[in-house]
PDB file of N, CA and C in Angstrom:
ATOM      1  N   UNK A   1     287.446  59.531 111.577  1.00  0.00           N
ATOM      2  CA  UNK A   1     287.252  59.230 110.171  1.00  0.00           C
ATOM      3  C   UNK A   1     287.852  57.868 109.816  1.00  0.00           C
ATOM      4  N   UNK A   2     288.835  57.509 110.642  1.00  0.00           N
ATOM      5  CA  UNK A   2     289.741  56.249 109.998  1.00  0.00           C
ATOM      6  C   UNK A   2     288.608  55.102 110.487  1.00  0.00           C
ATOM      7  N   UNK A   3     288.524  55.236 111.767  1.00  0.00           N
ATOM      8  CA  UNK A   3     287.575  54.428 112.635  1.00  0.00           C
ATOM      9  C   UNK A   3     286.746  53.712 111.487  1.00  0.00           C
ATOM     10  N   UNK A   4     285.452  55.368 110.904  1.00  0.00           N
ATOM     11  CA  UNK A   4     284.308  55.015 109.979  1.00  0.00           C
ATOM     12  C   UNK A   4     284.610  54.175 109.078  1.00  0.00           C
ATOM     13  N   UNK A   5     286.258  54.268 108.282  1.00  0.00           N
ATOM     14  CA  UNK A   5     286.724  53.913 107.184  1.00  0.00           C
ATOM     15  C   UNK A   5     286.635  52.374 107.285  1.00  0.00           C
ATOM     16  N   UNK A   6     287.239  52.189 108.150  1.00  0.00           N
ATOM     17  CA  UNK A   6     287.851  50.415 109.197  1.00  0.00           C
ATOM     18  C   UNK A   6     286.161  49.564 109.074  1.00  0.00           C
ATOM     19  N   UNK A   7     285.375  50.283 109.858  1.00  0.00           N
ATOM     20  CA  UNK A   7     283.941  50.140 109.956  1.00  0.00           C
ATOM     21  C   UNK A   7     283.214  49.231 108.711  1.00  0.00           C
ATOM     22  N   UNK A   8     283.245  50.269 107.347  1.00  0.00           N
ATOM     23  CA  UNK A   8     282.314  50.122 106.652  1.00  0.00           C
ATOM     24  C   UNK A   8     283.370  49.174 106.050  1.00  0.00           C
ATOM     25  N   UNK A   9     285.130  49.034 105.966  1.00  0.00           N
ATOM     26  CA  UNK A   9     285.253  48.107 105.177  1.00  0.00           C
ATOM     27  C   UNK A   9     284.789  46.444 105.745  1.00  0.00           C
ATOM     28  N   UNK A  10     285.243  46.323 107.232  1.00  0.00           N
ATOM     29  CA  UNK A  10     285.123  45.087 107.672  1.00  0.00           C
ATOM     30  C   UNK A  10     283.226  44.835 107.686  1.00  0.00           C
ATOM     31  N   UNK A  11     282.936  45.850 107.103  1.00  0.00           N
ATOM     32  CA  UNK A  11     280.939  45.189 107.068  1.00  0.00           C
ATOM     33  C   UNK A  11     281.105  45.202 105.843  1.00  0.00           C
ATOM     34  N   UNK A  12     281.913  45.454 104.610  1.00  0.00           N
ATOM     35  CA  UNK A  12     281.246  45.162 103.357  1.00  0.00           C
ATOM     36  C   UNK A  12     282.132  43.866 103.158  1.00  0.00           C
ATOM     37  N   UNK A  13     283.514  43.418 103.707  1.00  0.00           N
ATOM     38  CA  UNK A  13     283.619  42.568 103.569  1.00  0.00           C
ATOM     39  C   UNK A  13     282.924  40.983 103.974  1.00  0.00           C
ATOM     40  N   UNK A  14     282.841  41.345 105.162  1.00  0.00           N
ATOM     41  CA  UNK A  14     281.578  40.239 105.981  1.00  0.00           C
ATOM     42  C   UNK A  14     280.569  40.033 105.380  1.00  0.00           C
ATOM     43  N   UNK A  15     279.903  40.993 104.406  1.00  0.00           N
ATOM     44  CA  UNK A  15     278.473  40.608 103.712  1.00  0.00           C
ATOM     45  C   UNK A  15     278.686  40.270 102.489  1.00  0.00           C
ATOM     46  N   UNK A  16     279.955  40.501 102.221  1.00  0.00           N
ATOM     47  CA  UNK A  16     280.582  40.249 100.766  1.00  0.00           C
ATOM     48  C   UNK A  16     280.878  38.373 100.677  1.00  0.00           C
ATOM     49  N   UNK A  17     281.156  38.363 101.754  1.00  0.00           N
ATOM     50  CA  UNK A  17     281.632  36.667 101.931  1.00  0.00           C
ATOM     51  C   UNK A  17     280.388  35.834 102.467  1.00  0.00           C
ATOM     52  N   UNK A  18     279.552  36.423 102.805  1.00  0.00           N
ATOM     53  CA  UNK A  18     277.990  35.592 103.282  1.00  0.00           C
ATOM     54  C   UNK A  18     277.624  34.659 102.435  1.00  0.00           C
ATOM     55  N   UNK A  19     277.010  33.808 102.850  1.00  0.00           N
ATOM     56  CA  UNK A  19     276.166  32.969 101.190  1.00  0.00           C
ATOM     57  C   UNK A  19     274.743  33.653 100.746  1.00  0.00           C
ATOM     58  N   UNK A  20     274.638  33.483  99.584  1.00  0.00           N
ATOM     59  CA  UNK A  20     273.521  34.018  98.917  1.00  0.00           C
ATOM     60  C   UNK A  20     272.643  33.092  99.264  1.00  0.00           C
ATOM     61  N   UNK A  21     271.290  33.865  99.753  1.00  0.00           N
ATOM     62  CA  UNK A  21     269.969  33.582  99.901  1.00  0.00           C
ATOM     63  C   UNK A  21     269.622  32.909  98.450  1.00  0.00           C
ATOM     64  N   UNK A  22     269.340  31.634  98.987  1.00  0.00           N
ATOM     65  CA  UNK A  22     269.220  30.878  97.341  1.00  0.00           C
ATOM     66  C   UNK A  22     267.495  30.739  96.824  1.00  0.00           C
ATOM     67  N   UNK A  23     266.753  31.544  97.850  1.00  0.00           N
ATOM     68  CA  UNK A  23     264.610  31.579  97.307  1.00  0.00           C
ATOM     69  C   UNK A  23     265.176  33.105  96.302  1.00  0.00           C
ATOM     70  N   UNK A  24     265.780  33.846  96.139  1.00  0.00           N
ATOM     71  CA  UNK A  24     266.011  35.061  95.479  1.00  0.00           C
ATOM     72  C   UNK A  24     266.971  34.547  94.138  1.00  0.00           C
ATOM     73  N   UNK A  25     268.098  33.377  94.425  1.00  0.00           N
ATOM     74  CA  UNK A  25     269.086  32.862  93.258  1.00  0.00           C
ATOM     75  C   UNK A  25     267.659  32.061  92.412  1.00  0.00           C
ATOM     76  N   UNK A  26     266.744  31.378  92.933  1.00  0.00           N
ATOM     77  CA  UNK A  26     265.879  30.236  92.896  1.00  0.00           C
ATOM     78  C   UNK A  26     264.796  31.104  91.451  1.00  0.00           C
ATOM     79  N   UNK A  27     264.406  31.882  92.282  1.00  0.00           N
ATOM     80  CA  UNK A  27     263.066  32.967  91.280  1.00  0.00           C
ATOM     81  C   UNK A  27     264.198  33.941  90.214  1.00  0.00           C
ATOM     82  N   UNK A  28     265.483  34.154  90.721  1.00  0.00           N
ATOM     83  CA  UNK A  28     265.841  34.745  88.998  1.00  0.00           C
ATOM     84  C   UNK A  28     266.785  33.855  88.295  1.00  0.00           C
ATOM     85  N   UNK A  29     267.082  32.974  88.693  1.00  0.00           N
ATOM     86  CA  UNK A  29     267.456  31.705  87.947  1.00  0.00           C
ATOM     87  C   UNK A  29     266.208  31.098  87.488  1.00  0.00           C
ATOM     88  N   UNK A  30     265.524  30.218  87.599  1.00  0.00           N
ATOM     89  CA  UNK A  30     264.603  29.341  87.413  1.00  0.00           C
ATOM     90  C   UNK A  30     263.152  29.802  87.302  1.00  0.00           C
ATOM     91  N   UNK A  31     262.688  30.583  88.402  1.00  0.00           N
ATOM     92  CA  UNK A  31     261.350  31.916  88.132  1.00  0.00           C
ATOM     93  C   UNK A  31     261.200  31.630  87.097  1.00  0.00           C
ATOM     94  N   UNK A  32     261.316  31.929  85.750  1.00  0.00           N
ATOM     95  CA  UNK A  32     260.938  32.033  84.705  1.00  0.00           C
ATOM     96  C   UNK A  32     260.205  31.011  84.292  1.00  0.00           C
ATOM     97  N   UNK A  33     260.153  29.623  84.707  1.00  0.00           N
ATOM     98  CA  UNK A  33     259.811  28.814  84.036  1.00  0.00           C
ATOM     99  C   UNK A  33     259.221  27.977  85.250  1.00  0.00           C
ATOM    100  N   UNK A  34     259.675  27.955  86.377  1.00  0.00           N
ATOM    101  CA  UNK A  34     259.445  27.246  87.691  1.00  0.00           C
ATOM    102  C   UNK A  34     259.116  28.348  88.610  1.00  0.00           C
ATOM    103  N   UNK A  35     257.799  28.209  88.741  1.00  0.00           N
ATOM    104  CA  UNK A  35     257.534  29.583  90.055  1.00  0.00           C
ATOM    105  C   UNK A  35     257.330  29.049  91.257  1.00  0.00           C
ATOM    106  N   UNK A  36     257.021  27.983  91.641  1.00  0.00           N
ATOM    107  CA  UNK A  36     256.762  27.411  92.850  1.00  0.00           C
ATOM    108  C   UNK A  36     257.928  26.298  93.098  1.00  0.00           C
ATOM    109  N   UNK A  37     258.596  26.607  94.195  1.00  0.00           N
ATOM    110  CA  UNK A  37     259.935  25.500  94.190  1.00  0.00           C
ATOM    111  C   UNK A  37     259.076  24.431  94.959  1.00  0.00           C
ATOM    112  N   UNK A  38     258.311  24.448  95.677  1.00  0.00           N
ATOM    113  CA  UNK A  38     257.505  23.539  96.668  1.00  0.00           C
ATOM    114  C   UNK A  38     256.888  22.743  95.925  1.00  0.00           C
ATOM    115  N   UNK A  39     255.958  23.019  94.556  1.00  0.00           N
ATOM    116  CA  UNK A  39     255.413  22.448  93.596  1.00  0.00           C
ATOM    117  C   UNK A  39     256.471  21.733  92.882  1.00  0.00           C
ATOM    118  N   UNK A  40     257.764  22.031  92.421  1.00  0.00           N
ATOM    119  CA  UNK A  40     258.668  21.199  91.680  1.00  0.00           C
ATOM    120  C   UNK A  40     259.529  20.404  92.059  1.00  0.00           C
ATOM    121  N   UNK A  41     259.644  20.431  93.533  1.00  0.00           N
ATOM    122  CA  UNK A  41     259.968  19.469  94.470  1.00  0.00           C
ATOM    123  C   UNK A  41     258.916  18.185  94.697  1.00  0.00           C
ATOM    124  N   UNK A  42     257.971  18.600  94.698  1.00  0.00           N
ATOM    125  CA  UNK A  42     256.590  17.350  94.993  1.00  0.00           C
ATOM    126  C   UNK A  42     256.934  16.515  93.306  1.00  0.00           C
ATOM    127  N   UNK A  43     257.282  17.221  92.170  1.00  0.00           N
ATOM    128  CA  UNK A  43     256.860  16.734  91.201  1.00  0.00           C
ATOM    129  C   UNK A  43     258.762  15.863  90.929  1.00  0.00           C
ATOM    130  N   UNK A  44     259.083  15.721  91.568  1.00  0.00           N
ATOM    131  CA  UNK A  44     260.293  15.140  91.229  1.00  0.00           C
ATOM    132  C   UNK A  44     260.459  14.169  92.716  1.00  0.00           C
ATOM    133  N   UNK A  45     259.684  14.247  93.421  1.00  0.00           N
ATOM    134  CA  UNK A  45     259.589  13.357  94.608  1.00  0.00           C
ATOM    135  C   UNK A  45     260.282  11.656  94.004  1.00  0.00           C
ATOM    136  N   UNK A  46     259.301  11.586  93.359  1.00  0.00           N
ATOM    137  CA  UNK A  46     260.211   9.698  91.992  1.00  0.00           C
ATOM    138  C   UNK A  46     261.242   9.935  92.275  1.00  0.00           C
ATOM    139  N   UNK A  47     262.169  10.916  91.924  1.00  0.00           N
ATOM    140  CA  UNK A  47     263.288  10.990  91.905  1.00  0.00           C
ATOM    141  C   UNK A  47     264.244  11.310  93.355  1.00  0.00           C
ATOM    142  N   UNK A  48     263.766  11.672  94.238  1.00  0.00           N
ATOM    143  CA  UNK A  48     264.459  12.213  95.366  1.00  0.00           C
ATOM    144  C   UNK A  48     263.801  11.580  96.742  1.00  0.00           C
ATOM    145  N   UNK A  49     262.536  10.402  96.602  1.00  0.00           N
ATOM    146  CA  UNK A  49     262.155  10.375  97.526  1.00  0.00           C
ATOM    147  C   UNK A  49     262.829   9.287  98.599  1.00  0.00           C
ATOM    148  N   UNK A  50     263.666   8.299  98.434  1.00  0.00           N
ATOM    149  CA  UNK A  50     264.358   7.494  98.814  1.00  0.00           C
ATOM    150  C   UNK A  50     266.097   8.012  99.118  1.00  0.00           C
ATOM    151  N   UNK A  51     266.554   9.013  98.881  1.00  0.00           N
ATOM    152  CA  UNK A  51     267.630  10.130  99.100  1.00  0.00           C
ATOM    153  C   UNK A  51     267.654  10.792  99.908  1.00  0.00           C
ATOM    154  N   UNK A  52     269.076  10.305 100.604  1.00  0.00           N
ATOM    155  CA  UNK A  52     269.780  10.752 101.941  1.00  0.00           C
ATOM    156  C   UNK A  52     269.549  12.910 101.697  1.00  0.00           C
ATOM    157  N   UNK A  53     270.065  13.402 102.397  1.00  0.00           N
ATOM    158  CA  UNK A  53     269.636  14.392 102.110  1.00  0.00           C
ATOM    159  C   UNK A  53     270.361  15.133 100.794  1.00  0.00           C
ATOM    160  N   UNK A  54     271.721  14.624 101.626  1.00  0.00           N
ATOM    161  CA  UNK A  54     273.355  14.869 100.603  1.00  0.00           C
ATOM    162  C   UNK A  54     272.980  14.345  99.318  1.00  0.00           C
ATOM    163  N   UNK A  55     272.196  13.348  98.994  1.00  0.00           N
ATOM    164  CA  UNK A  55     271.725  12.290  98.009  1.00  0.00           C
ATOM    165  C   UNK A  55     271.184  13.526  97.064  1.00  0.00           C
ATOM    166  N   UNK A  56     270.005  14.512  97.721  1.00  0.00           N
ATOM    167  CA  UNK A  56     269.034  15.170  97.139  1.00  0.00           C
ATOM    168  C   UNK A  56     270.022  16.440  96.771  1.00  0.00           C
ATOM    169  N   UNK A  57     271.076  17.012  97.520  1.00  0.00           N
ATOM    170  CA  UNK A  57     271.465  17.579  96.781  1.00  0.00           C
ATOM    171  C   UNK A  57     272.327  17.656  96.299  1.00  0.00           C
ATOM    172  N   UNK A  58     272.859  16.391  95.482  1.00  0.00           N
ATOM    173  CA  UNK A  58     274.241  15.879  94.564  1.00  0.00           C
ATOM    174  C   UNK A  58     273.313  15.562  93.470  1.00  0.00           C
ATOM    175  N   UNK A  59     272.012  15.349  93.354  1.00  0.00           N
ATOM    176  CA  UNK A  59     271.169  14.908  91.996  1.00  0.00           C
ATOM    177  C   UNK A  59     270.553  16.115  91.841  1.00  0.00           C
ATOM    178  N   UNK A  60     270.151  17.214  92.422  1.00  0.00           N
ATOM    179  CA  UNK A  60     269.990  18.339  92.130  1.00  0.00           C
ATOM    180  C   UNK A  60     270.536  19.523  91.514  1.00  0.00           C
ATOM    181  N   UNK A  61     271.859  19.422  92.097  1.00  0.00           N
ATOM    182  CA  UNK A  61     273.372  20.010  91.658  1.00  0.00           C
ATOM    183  C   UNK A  61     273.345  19.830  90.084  1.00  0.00           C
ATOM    184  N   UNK A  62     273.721  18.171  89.952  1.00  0.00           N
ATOM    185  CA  UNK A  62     273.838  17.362  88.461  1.00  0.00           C
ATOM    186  C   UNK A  62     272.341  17.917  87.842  1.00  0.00           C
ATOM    187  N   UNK A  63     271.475  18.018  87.945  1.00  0.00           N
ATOM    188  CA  UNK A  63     270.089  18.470  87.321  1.00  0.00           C
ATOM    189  C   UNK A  63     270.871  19.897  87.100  1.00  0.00           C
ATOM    190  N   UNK A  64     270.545  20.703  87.661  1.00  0.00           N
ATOM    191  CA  UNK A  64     270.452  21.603  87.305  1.00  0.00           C
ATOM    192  C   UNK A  64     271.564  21.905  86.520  1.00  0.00           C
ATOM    193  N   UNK A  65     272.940  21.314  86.495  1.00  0.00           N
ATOM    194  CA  UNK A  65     273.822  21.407  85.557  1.00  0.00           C
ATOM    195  C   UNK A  65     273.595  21.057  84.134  1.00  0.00           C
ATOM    196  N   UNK A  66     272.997  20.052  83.932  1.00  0.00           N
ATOM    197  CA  UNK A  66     272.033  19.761  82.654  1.00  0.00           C
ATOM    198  C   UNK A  66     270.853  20.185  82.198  1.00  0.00           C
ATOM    199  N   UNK A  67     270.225  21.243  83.311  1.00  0.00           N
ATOM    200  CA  UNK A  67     269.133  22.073  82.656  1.00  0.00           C
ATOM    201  C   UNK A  67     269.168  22.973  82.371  1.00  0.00           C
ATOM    202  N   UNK A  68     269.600  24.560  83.162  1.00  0.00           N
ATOM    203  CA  UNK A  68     269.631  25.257  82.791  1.00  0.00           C
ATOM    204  C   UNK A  68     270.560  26.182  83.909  1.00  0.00           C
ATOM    205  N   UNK A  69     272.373  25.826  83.706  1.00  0.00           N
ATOM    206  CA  UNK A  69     272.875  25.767  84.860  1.00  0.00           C
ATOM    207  C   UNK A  69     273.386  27.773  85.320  1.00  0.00           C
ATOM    208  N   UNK A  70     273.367  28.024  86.511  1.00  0.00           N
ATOM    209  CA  UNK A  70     273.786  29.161  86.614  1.00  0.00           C
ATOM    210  C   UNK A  70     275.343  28.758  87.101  1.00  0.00           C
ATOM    211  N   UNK A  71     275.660  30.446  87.809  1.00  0.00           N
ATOM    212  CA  UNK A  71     276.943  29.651  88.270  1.00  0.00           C
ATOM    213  C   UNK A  71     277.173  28.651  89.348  1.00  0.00           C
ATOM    214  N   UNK A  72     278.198  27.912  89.969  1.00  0.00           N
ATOM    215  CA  UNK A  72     278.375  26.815  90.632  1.00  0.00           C
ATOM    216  C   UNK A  72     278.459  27.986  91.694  1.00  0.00           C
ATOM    217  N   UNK A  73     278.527  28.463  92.885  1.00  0.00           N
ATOM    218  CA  UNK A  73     278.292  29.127  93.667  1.00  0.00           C
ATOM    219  C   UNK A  73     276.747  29.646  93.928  1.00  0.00           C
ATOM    220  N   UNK A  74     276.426  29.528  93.127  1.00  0.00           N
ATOM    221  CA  UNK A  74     274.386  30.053  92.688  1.00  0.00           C
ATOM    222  C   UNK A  74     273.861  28.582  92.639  1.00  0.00           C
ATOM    223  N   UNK A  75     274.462  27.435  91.540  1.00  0.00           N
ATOM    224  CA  UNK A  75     273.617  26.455  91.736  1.00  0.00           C
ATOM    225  C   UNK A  75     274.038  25.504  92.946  1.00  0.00           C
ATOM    226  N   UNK A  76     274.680  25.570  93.501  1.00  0.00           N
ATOM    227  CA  UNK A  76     275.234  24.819  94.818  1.00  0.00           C
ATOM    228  C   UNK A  76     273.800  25.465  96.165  1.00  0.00           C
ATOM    229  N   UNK A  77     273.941  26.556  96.019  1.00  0.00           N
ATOM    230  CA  UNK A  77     273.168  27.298  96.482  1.00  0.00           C
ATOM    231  C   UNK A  77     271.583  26.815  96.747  1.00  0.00           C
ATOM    232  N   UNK A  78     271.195  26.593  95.387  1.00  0.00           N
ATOM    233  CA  UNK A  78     270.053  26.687  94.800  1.00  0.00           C
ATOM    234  C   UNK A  78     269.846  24.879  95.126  1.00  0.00           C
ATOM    235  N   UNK A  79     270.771  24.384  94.967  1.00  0.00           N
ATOM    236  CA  UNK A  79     270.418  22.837  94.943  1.00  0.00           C
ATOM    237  C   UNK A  79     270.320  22.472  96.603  1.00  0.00           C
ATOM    238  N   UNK A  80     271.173  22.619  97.330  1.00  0.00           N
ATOM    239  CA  UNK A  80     270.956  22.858  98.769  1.00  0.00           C
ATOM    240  C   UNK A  80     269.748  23.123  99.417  1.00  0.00           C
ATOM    241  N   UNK A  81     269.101  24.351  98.898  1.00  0.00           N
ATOM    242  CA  UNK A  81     268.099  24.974  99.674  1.00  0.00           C
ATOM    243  C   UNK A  81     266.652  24.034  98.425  1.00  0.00           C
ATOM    244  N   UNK A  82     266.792  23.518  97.502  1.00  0.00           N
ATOM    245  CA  UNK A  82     265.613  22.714  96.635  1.00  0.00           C
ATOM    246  C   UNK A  82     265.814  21.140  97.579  1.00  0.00           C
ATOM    247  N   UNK A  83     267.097  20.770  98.096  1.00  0.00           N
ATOM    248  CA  UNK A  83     267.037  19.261  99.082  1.00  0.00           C
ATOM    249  C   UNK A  83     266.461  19.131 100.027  1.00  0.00           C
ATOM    250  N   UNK A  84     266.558  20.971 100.775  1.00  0.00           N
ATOM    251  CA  UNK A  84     265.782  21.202 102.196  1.00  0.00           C
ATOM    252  C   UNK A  84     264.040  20.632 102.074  1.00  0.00           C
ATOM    253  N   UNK A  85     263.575  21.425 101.188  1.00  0.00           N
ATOM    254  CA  UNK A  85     262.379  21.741 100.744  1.00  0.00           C
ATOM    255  C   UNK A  85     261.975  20.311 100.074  1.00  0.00           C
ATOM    256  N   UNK A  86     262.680  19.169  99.746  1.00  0.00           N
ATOM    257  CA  UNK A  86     262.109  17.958  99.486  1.00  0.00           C
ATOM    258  C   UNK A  86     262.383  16.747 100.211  1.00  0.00           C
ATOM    259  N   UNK A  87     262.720  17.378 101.705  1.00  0.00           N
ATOM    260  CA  UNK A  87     263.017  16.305 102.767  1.00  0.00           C
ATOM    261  C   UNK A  87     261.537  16.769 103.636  1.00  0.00           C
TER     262      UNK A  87
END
């Protein structure tokens, strides 16, 4: 029984500390208004297309802090995985 106990804590902690899948932070953050991240990446290309990658997501970060910001753990997240997707 202790074993099971030991078990399930060191797996809820490990998944507890993972990073969040940011296409799931992406559609219930932003979804609402932005459904295609691939489409809103092409449309901000002006803005990101000459940007190192780090570039794309330090102006993404700052965007989304001035648009419609979630938390900094969610939009760090979210800005990261929107730099991937416009390199």
């Amino acid at each position: 029984m202790r074993v099971f106990l030991v078990m399930t804590l060191i797996f809820w902690a490990g998944s507890a500390l993972a990073e969040p899948d940011p296409a799931p932070l992406f559609t219930q953050s932003c979804g609402r208004c932005h459904r295609d991240a691939e489409r809103l990446m092409a449309r901000l290309g002006w803005a990101l297309g000459s940007k190192t990658p780090e570039e794309r997501r330090e102006w993404l970060d700052d965007f989304i802090v001035s648009h419609h910001s979630p938390d900094p753990d969610s939009r760090a997240a979210i800005a990261a995985w929107l730099a991937e997707l416009a390199s």
